[in-house]
C-alpha atoms as a PDB file:
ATOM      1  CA  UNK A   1       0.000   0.000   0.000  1.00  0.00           C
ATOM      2  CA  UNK A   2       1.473   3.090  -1.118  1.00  0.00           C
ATOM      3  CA  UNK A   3       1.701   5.841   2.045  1.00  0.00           C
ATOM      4  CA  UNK A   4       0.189   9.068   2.480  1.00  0.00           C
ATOM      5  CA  UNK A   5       2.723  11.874   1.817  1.00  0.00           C
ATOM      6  CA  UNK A   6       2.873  14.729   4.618  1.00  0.00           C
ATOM      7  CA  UNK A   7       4.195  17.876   4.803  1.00  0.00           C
ATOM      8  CA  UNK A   8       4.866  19.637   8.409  1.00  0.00           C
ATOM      9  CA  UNK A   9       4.759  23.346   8.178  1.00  0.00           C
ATOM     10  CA  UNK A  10       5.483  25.290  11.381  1.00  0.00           C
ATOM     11  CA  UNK A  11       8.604  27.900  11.762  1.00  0.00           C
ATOM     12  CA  UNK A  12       9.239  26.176  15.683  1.00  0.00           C
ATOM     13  CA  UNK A  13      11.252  23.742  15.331  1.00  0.00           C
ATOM     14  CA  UNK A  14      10.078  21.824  18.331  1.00  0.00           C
ATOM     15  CA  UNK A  15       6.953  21.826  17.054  1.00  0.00           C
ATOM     16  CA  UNK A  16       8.206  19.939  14.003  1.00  0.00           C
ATOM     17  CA  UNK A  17       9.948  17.769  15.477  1.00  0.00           C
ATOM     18  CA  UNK A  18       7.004  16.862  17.968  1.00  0.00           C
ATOM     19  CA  UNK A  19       5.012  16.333  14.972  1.00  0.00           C
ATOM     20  CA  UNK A  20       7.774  14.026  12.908  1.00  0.00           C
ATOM     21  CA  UNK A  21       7.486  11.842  16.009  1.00  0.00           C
ATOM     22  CA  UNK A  22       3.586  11.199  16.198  1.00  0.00           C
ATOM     23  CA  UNK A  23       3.265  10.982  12.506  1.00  0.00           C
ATOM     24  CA  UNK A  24       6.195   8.244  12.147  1.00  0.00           C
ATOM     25  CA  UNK A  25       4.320   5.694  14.875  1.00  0.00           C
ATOM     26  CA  UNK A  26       1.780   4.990  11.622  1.00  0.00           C
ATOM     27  CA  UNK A  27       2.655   3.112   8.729  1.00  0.00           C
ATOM     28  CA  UNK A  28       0.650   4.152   6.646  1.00  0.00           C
ATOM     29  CA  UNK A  29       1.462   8.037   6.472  1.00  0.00           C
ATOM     30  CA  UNK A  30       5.221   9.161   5.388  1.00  0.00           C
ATOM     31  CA  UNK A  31       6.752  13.130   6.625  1.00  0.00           C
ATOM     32  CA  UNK A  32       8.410  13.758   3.085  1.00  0.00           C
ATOM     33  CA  UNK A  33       9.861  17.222   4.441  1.00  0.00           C
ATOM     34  CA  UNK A  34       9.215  20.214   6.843  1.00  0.00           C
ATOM     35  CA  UNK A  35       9.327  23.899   5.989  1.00  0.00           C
ATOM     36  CA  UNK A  36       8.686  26.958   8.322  1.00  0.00           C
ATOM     37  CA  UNK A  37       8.477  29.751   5.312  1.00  0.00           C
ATOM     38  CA  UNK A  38       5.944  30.056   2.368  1.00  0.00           C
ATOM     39  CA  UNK A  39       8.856  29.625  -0.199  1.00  0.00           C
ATOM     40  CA  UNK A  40      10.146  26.249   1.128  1.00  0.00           C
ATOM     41  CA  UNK A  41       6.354  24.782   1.204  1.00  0.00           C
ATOM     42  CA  UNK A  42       5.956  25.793  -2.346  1.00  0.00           C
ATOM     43  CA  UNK A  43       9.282  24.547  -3.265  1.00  0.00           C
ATOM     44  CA  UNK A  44       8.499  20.974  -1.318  1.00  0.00           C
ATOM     45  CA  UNK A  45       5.258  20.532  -2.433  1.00  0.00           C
ATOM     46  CA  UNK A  46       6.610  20.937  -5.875  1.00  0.00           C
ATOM     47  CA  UNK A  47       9.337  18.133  -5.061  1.00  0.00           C
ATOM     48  CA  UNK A  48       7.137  15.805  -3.272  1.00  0.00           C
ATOM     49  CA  UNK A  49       3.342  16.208  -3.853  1.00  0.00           C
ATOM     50  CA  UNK A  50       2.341  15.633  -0.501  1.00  0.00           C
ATOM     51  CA  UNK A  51      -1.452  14.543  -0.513  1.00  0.00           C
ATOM     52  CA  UNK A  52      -1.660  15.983   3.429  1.00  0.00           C
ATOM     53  CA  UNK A  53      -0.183  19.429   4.627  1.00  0.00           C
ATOM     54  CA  UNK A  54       0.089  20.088   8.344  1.00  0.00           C
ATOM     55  CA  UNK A  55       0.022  24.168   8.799  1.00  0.00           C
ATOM     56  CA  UNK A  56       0.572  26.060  11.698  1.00  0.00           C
ATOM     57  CA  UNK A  57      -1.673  29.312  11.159  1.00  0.00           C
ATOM     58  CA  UNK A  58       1.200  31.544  11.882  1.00  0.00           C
ATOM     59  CA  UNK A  59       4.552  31.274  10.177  1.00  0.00           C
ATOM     60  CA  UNK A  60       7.969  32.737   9.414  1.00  0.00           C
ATOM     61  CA  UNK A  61       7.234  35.414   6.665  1.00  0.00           C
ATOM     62  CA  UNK A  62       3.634  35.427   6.259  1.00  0.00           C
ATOM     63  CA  UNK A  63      -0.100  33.930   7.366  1.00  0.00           C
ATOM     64  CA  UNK A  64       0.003  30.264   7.222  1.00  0.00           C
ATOM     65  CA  UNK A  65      -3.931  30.828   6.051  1.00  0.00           C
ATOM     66  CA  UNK A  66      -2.340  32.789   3.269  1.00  0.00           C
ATOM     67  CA  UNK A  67       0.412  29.927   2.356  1.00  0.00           C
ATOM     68  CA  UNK A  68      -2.737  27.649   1.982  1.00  0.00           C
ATOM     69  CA  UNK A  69      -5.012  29.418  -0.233  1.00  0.00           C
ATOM     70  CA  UNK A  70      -2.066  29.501  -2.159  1.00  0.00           C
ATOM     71  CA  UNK A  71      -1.410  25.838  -2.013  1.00  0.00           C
ATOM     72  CA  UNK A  72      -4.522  24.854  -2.970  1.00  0.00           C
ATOM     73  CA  UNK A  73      -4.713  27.513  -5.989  1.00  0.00           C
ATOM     74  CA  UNK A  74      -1.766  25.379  -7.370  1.00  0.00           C
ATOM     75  CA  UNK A  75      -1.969  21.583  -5.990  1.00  0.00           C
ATOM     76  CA  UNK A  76      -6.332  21.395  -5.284  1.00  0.00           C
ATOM     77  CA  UNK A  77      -6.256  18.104  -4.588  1.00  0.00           C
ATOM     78  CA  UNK A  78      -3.974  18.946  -1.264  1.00  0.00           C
ATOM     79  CA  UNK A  79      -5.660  18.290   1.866  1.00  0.00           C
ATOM     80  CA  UNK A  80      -4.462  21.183   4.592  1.00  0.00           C
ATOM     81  CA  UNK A  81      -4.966  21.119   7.933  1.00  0.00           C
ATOM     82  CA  UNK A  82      -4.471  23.969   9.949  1.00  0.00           C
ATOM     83  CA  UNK A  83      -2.991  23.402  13.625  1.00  0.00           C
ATOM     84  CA  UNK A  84      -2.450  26.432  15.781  1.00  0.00           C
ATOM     85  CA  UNK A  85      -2.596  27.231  19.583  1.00  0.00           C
ATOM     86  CA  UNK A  86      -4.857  30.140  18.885  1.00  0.00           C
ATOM     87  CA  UNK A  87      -8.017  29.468  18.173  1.00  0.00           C
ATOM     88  CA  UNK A  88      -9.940  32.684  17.814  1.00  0.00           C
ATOM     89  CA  UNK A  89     -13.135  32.991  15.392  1.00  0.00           C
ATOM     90  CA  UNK A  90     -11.635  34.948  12.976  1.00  0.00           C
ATOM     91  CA  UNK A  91      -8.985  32.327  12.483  1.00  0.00           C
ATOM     92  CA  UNK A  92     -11.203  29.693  12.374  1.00  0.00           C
ATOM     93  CA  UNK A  93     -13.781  31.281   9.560  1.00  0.00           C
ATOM     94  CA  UNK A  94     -10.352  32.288   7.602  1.00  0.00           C
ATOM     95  CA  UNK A  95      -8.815  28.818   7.484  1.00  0.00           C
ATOM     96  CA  UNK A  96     -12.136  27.272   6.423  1.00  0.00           C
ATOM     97  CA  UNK A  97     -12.902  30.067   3.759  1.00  0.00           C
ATOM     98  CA  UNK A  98      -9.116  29.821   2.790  1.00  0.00           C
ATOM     99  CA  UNK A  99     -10.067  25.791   1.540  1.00  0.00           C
ATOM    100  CA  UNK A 100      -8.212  23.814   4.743  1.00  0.00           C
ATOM    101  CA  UNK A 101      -9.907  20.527   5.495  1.00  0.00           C
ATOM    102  CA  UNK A 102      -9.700  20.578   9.105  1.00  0.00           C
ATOM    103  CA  UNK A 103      -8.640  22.979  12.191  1.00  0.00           C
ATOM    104  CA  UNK A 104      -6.899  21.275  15.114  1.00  0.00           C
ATOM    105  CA  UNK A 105      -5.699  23.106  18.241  1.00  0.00           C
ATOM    106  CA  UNK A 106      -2.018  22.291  19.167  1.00  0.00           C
ATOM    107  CA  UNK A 107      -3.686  22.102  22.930  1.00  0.00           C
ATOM    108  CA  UNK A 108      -5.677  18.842  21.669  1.00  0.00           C
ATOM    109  CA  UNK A 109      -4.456  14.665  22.018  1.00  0.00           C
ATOM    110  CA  UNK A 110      -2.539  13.878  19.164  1.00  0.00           C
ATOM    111  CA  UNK A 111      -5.477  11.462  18.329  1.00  0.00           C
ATOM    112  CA  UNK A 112      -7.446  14.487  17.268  1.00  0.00           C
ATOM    113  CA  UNK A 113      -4.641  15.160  14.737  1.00  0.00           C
ATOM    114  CA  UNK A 114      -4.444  11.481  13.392  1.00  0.00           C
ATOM    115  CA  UNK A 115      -8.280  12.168  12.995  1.00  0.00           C
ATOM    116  CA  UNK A 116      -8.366  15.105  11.326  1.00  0.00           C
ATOM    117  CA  UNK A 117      -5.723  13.582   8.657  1.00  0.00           C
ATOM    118  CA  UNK A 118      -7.312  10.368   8.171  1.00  0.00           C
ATOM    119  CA  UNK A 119     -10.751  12.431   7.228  1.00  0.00           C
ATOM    120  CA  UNK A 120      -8.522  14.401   5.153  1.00  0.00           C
ATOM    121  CA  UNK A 121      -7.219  11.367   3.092  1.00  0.00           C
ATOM    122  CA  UNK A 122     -11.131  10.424   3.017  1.00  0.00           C
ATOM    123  CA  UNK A 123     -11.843  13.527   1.370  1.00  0.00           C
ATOM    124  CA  UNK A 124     -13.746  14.783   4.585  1.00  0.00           C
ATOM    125  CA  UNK A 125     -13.552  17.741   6.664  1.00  0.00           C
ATOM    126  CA  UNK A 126     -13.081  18.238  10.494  1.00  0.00           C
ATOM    127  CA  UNK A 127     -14.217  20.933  12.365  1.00  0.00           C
ATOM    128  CA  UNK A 128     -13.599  20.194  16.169  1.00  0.00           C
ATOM    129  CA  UNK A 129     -16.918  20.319  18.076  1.00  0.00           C
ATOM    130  CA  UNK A 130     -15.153  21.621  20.636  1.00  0.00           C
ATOM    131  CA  UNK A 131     -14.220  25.141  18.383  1.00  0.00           C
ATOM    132  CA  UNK A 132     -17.717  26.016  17.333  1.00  0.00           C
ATOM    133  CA  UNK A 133     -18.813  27.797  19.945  1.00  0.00           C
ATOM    134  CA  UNK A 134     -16.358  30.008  19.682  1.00  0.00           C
ATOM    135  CA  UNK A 135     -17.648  30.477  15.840  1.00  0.00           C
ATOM    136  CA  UNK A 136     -21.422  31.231  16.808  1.00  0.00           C
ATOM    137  CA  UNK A 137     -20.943  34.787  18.462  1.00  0.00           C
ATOM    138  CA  UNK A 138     -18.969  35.790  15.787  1.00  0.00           C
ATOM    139  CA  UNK A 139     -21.220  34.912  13.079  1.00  0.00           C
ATOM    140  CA  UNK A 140     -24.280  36.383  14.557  1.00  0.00           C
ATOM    141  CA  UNK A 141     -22.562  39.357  14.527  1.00  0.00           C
ATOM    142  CA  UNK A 142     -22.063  39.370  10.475  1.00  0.00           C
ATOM    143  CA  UNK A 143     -24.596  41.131   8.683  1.00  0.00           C
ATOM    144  CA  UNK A 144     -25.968  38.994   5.984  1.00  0.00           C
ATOM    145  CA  UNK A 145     -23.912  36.152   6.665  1.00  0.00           C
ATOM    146  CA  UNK A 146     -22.231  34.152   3.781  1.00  0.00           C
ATOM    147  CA  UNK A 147     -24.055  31.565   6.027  1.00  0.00           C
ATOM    148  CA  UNK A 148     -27.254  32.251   6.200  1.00  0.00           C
ATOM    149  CA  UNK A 149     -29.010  30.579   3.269  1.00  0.00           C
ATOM    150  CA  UNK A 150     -32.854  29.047   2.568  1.00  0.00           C
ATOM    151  CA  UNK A 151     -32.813  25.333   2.508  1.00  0.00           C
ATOM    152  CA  UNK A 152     -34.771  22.006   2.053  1.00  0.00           C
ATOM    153  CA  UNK A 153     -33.471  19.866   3.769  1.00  0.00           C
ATOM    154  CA  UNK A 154     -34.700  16.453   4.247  1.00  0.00           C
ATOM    155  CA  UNK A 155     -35.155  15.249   8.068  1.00  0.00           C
ATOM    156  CA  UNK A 156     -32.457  12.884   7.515  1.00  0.00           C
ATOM    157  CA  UNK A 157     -29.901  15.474   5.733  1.00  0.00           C
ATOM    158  CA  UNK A 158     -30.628  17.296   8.829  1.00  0.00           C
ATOM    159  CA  UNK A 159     -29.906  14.678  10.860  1.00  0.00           C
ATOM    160  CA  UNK A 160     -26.672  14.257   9.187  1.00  0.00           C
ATOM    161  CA  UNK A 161     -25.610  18.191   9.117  1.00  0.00           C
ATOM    162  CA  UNK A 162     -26.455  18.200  13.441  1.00  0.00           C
ATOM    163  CA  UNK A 163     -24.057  14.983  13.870  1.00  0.00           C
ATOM    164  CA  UNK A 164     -21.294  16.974  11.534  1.00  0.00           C
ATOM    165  CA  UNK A 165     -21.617  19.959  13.556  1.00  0.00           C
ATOM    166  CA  UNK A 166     -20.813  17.557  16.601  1.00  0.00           C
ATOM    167  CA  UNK A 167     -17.358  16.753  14.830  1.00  0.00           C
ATOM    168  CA  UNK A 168     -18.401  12.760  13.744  1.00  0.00           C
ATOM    169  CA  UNK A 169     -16.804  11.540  10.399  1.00  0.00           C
ATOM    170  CA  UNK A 170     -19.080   9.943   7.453  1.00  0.00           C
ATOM    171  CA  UNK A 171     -18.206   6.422   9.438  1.00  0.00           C
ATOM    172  CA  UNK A 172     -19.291   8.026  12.747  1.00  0.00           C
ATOM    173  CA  UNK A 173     -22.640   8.947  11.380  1.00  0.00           C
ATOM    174  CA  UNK A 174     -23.245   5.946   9.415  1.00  0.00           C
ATOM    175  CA  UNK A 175     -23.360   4.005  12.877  1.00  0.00           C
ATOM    176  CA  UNK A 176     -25.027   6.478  14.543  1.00  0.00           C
ATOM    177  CA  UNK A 177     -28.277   6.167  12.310  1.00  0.00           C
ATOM    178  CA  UNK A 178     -27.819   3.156  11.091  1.00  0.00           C
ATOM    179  CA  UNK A 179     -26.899   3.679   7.796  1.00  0.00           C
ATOM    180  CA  UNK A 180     -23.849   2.274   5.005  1.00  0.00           C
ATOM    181  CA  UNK A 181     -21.154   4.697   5.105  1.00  0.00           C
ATOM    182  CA  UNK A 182     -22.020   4.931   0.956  1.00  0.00           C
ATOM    183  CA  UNK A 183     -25.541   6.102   2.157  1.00  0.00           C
ATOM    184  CA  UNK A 184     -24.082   9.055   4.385  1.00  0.00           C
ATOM    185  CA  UNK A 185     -21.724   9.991   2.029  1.00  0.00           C
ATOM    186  CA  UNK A 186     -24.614  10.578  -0.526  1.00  0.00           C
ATOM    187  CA  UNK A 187     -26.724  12.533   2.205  1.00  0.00           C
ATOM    188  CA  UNK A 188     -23.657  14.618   2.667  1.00  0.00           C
ATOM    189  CA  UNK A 189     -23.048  15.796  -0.558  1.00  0.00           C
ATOM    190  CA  UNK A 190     -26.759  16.070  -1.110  1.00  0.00           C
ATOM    191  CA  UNK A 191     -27.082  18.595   1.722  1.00  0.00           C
ATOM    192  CA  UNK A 192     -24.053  20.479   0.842  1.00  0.00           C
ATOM    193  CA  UNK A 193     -25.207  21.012  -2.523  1.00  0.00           C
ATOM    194  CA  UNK A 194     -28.650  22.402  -1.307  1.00  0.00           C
ATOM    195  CA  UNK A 195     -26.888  24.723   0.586  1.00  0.00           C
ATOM    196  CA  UNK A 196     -24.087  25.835  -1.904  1.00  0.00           C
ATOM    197  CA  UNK A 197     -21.269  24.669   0.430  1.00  0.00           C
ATOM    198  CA  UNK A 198     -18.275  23.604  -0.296  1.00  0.00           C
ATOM    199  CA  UNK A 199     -17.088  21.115   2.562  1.00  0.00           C
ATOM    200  CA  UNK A 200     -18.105  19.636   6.422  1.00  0.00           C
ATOM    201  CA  UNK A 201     -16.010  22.194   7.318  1.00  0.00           C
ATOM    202  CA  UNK A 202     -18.394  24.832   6.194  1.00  0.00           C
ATOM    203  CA  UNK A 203     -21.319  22.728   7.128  1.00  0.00           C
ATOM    204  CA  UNK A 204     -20.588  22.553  10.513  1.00  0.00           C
ATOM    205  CA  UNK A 205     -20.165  26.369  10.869  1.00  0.00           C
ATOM    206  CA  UNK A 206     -23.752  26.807   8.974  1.00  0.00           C
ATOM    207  CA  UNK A 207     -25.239  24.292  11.565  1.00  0.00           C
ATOM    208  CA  UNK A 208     -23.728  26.421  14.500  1.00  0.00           C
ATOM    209  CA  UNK A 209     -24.865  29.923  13.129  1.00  0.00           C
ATOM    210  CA  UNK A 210     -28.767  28.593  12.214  1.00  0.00           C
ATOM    211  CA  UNK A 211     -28.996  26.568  15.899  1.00  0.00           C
ATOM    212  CA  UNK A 212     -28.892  22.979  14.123  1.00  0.00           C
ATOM    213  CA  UNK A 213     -27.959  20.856  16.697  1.00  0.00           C
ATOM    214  CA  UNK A 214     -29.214  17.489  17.649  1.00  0.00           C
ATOM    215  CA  UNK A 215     -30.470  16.137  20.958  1.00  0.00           C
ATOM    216  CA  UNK A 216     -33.578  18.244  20.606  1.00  0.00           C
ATOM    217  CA  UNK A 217     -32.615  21.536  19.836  1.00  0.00           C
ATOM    218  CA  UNK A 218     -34.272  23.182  17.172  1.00  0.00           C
ATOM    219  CA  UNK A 219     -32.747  26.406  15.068  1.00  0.00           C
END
């Protein structure tokens, strides 16, 4: 089985190091290099086409959200997740809007990490449950939020968008409501085309701003 190509881009070297460490324990995923500017992660992902790019939000020379809309206007197919100690709104909303598959805090288990890349090689987004509050003052504060769109959504697409919001992955969700993992798949593109978004990543923030949440709650 061929292994998933990483990149590791964060200007402390500590952190990099850190980060070599976890991601060697798993076969399956290989570090091909480490950069800590926006010219050496060009340069590398040039060299190596690294399917999965680990990006601290704050780097060297520039904003690490910058350095990925710019990866992903030349490699789309990259999967970047952002991983930062700082965690503000603004932040958040940027890295999602910027394309980045998932948002980890560096304060989190390392399991959240292996997570958020193995959605990322799924082609899935992660949005930490635990972030989103943090996301629904902001937004409510935005007039005519990019959010804020009509829907029809079936009850089970809505089912689906409240157990995104709580952070679960297609495989999650599938056991949840007793579905195939095919089936959720389908509801989730479904429901992301009805609401002209492009990832979980953005779903989840939609759910938080319009009150969809499951156990009862209603918008």
């Amino acid at each position: 089985m061929n292994k998933v190509k990483v990149l590791i881009v964060d200007d402390h070297e500590v952190v990099r190091y850190g980060l070599n460490l976890l991601l060697n324990r798993y076969d399956y995923l290989e570090v091909v290099g480490e950069a800590q500017t926006k010219e050496e992660t060009l340069a590398l992902m040039e060299q190596f086409g690294p399917q999965v790019v680990i990006m601290d939000v704050r780097l060297k020379n520039c904003s690490g959200i910058d350095c990925c809309r710019e990866i992903l206007r030349q490699y789309p197919e990259t999967n970047v997740i952002m991983l930062t100690s700082f965690g503000g709104a603004d932040v958040i909303l940027n890295s999602i809007e910027a394309g980045a598959m998932g948002f980890v805090l560096k304060d989190t288990g390392n399991g959240e990490l292996i997570r958020a890349i193995d959605a990322a090689i799924k082609g899935e987004s992660i949005l930490d449950p635990m972030i989103t509050n943090k996301l629904l003052n902001h937004l409510r504060k935005v007039p005519g939020d990019l959010y804020e769109k009509k829907s029809n959504l079936s009850k089970q697409e809505r089912k689906v968008l409240e157990l995104i919001a709580e952070g679960l992955s297609n495989k999650e969700i599938a056991k949840h409501i007793f579905l195939s993992e095919k089936t959720v798949r389908n509801y989730v593109s479904r429901l992301l085309g009805k609401l002209n978004l492009n990832n979980r990543a953005e779903a989840a923030v939609y759910a938080v701003e319009n009150h969809i949440r499951s156990r009862g709650q209603t918008p």
